[in-house]
Protein backbone atom coordinates (compact mmCIF):
# COMPACT_ATOMS: atom_id res chain seq x y z
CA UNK A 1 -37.11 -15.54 56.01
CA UNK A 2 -39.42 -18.44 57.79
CA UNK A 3 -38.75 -16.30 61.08
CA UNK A 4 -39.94 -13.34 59.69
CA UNK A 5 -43.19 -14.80 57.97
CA UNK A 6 -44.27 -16.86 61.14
CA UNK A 7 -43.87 -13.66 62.96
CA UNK A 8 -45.34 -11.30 60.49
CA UNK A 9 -48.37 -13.59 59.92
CA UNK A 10 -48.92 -14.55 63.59
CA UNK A 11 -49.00 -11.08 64.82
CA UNK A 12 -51.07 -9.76 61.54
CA UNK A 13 -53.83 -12.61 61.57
CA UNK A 14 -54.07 -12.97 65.45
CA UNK A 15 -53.31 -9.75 67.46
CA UNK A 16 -53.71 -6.53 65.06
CA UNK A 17 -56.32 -4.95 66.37
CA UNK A 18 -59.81 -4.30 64.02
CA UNK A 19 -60.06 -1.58 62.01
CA UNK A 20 -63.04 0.93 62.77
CA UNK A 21 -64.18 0.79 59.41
CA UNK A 22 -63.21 -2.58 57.62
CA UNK A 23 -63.01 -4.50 60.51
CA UNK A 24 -61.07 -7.53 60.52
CA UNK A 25 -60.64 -7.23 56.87
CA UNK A 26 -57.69 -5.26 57.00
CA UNK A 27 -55.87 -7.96 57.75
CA UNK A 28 -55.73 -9.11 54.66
CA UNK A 29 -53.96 -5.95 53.16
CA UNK A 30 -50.85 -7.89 55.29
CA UNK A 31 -50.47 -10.06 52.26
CA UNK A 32 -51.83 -8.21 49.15
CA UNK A 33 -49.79 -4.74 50.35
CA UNK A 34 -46.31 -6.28 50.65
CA UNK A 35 -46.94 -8.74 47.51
CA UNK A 36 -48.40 -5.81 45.47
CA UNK A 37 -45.20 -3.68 46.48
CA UNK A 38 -42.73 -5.89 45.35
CA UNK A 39 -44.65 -6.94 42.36
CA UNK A 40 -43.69 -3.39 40.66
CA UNK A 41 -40.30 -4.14 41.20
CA UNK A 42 -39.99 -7.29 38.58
CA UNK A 43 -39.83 -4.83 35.48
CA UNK A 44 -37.31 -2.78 36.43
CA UNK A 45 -35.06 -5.20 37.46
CA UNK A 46 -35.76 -6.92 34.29
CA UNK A 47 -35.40 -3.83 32.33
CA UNK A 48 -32.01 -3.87 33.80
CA UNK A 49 -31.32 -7.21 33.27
CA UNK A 50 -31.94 -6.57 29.88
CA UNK A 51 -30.10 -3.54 29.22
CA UNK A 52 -27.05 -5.41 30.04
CA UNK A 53 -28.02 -8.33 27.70
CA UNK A 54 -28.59 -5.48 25.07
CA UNK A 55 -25.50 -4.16 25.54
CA UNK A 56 -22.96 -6.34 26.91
CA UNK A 57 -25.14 -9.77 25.94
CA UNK A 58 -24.26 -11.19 29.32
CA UNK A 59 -25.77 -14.79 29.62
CA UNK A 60 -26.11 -14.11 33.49
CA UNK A 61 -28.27 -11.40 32.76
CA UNK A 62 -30.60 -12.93 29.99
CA UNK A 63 -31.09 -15.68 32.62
CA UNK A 64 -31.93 -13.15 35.43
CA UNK A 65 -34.82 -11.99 32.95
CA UNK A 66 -36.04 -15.50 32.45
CA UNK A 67 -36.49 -16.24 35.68
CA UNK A 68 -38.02 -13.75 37.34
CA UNK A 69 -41.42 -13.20 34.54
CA UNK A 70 -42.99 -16.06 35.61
CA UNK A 71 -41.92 -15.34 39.65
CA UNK A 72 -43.71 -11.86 38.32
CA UNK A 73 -46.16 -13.48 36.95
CA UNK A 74 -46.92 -15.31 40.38
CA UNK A 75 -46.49 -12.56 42.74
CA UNK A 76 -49.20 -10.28 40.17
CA UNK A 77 -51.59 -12.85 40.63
CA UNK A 78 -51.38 -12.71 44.76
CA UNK A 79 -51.65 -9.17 44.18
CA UNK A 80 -54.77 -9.57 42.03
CA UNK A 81 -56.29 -12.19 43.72
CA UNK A 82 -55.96 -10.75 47.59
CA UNK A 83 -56.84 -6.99 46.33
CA UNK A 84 -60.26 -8.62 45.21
CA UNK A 85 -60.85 -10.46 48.40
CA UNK A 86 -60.19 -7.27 50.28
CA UNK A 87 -62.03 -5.26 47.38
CA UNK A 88 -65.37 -7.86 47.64
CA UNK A 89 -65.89 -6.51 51.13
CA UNK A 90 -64.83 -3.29 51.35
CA UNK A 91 -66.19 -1.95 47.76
CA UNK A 92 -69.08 -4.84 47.32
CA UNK A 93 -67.40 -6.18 44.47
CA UNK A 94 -64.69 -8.53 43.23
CA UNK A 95 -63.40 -6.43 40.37
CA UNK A 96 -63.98 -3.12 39.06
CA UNK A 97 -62.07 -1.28 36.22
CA UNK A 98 -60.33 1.01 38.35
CA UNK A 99 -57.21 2.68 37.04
CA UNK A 100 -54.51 1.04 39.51
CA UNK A 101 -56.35 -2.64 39.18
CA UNK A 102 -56.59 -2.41 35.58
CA UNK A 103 -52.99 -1.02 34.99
CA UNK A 104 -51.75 -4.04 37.14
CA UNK A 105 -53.84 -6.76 35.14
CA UNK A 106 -51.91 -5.32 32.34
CA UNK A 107 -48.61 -6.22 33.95
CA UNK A 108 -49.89 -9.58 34.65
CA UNK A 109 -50.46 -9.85 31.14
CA UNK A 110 -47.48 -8.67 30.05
CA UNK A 111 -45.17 -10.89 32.07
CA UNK A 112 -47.29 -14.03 30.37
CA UNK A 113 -46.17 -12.31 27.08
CA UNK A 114 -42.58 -11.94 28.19
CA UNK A 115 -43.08 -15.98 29.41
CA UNK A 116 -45.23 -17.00 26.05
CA UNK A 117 -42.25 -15.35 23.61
CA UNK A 118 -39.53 -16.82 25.17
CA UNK A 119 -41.12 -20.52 24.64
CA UNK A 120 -41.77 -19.15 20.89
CA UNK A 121 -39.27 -18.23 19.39
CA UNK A 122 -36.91 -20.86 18.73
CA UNK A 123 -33.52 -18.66 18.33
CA UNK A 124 -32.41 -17.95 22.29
CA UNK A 125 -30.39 -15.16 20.84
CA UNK A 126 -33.56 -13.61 19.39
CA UNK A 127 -35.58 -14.84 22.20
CA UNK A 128 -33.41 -12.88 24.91
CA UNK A 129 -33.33 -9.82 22.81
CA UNK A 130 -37.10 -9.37 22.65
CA UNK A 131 -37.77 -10.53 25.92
CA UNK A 132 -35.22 -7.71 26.55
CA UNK A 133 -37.13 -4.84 24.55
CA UNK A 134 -40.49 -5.48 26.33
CA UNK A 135 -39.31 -5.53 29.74
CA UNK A 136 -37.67 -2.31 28.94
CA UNK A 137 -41.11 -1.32 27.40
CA UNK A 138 -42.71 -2.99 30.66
CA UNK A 139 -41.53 -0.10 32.61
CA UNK A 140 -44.13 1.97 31.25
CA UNK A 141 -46.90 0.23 32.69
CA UNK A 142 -44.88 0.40 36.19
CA UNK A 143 -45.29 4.33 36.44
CA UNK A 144 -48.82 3.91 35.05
CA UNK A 145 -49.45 1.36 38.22
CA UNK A 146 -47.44 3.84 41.12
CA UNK A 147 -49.57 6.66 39.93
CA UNK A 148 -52.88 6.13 38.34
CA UNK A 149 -54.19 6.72 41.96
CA UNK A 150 -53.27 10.09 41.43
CA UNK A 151 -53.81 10.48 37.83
CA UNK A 152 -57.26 9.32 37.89
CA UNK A 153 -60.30 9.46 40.06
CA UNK A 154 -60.60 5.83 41.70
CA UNK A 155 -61.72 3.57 43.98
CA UNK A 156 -58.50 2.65 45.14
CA UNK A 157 -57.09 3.93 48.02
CA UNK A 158 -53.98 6.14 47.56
CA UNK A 159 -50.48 4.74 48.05
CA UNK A 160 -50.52 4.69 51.73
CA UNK A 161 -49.15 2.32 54.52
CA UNK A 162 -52.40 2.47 56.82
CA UNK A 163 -52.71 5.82 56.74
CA UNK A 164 -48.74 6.87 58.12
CA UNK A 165 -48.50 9.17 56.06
CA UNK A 166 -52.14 10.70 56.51
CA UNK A 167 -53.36 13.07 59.38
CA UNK A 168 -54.29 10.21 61.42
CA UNK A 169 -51.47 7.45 61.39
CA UNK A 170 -52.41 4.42 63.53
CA UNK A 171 -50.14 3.44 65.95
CA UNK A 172 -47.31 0.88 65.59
CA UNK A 173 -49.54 -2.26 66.25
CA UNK A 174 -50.80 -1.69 62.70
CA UNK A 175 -47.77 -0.30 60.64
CA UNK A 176 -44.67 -3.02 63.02
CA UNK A 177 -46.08 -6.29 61.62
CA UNK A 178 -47.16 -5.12 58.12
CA UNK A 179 -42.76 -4.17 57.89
CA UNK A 180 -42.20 -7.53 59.02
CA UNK A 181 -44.33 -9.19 56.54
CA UNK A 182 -42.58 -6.64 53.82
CA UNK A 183 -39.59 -8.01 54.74
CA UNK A 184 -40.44 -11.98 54.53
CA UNK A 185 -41.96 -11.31 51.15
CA UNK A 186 -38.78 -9.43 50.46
CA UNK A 187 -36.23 -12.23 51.53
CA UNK A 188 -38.73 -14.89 50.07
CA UNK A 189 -38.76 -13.00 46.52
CA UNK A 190 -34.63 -12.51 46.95
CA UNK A 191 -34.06 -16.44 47.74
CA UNK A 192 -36.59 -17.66 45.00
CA UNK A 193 -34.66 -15.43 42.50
CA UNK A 194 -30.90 -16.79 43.34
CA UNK A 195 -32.45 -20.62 43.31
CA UNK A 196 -34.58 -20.20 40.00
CA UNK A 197 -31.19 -18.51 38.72
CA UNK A 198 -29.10 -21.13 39.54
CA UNK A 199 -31.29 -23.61 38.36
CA UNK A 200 -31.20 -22.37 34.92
CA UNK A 201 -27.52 -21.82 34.98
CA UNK A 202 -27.17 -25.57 35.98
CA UNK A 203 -29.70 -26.10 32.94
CA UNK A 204 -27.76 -24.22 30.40
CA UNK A 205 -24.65 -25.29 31.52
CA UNK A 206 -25.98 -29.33 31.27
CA UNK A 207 -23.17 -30.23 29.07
CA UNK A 208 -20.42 -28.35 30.62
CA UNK A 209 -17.72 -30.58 32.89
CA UNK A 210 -17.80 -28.63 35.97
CA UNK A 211 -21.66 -29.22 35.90
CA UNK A 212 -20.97 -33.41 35.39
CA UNK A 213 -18.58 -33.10 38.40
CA UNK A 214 -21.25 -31.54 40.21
CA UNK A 215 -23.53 -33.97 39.47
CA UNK A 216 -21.55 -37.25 40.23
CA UNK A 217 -20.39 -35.33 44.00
C-alpha cells in the first residue's frame, strides 16, 4: 500500500505532464478521482452488510456496517473537499449546486445519519437494524451520484478517466499513475476496514476469555 502511494503521488505531483487547459491543476484530480471512486462503494457494501444482519443477524456483519460510515464519512469529505479545490480553479468557484456535487453532499450527510443513530439509540439490536434499513435506502443516492452527470445538465465533467474513453485519450503518462494511486486508495480503504473491524470485535468481545488471553500475551 505505502509502495503504491509513494509511487502514485511522486509520479502524479512531480512528472505528469500539464494539462493544455487546466494546467497543473489536474493534478489534483490524482486524489479527489480515486477517493471519489471508492467513496460510492461504502453503501453498497453496507447495504450488504446489512442484508445479512437483516436476515441472518450476523454480529460480523452489523460490525462491518459500523465501521465503515464514519471511514465513508471520511473518504466523502476528501471527495468534497479536493473536487472544490479543483472546482475553485477550473469553474471560478468553490461550490456550486451541481447535480453530481449535490447528490454526493447528500451521501456525506447520510453516512453522519447512519453514525448519529447508531450513538442514539440505546438498544444495539434496534440500532443495527436501522442502521441496516438506511444503508439499504443509501443505495439510492449511489445511482443518483454515478449518473446525475447524465441525467442532468452540469458542470461536472462526465464520468471519465482523463478523457480514455473520449476521442482524444491522453497517453499513458496521464491515465499509469492515476491506476496506481486507485490502487493505494484501494488497499488503504481495504486495510483500514479489516483494522477498524477488528477493533470493534476486540471491543465487543471485551469480556470474552479468549480476548483476556489476548490481552495478558
Amino acid at each position: 500500500m505505502i509502495l503504491f502511494l509513494v509511487i502514485g503521488a511522486t509520479w502524479a505531483l512531480l512528472y505528469v505532464p500539464q494539462d493544455y487547459q487546466q494546467g497543473l491543476t489536474n493534478r489534483i484530480l490524482y486524489v479527489h478521482v480515486p477517493v471519489a471512486s471508492l467513496s460510492l462503494s461504502f453503501f453498497p457494501l453496507m447495504a450488504v452488510a446489512g442484508t445479512i444482519t437483516l436476515v441472518w443477524k450476523m454480529k460480523l456483519a452489523d460490525m462491518v456496517v459500523k465501521v465503515a460510515a464514519p471511514l465513508g464519512a471520511w473518504f466523502t469529505a476528501l471527495a468534497l473537499a479536493s473536487g472544490s479545490i479543483w472546482g475553485v480553479d477550473t469553474w471560478g468557484t468553490w461550490w456550486i449546486w451541481d447535480g453530481r456535487l449535490t447528490s454526493l453532499l447528500l451521501q456525506f450527510f447520510l453516512l453522519l445519519g447512519i453514525i448519529s443513530l447508531r450513538s442514539a439509540l440505546e438498544d444495539s439490536d434496534a440500532a443495527a437494524r436501522a442502521c441496516a434499513l438506511l444503508s439499504i435506502v443509501g443505495c439510492i443516492n449511489v445511482v443518483v451520484i454515478k449518473y446525475s452527470v447524465d441525467w442532468w445538465n452540469t458542470l461536472h465533467q462526465p464520468g471519465t478517466t482523463f478523457g480514455m474513453t473520449s476521442d482524444q485519450p491522453n497517453g499513458p503518462e496521464f491515465w499509469i499513475p492515476l491506476l496506481i494511486m486507485g490502487i493505494a486508495v484501494a488497499l488503504f480503504f481495504a486495510v483500514s476496514l479489516i483494522l477498524a473491524t477488528r477493533n470493534e470485535i476486540l471491543e465487543r468481545e471485551r469480556r470474552s476469555q479468549w480476548v483476556q488471553e489476548l490481552v495478558q500475551e
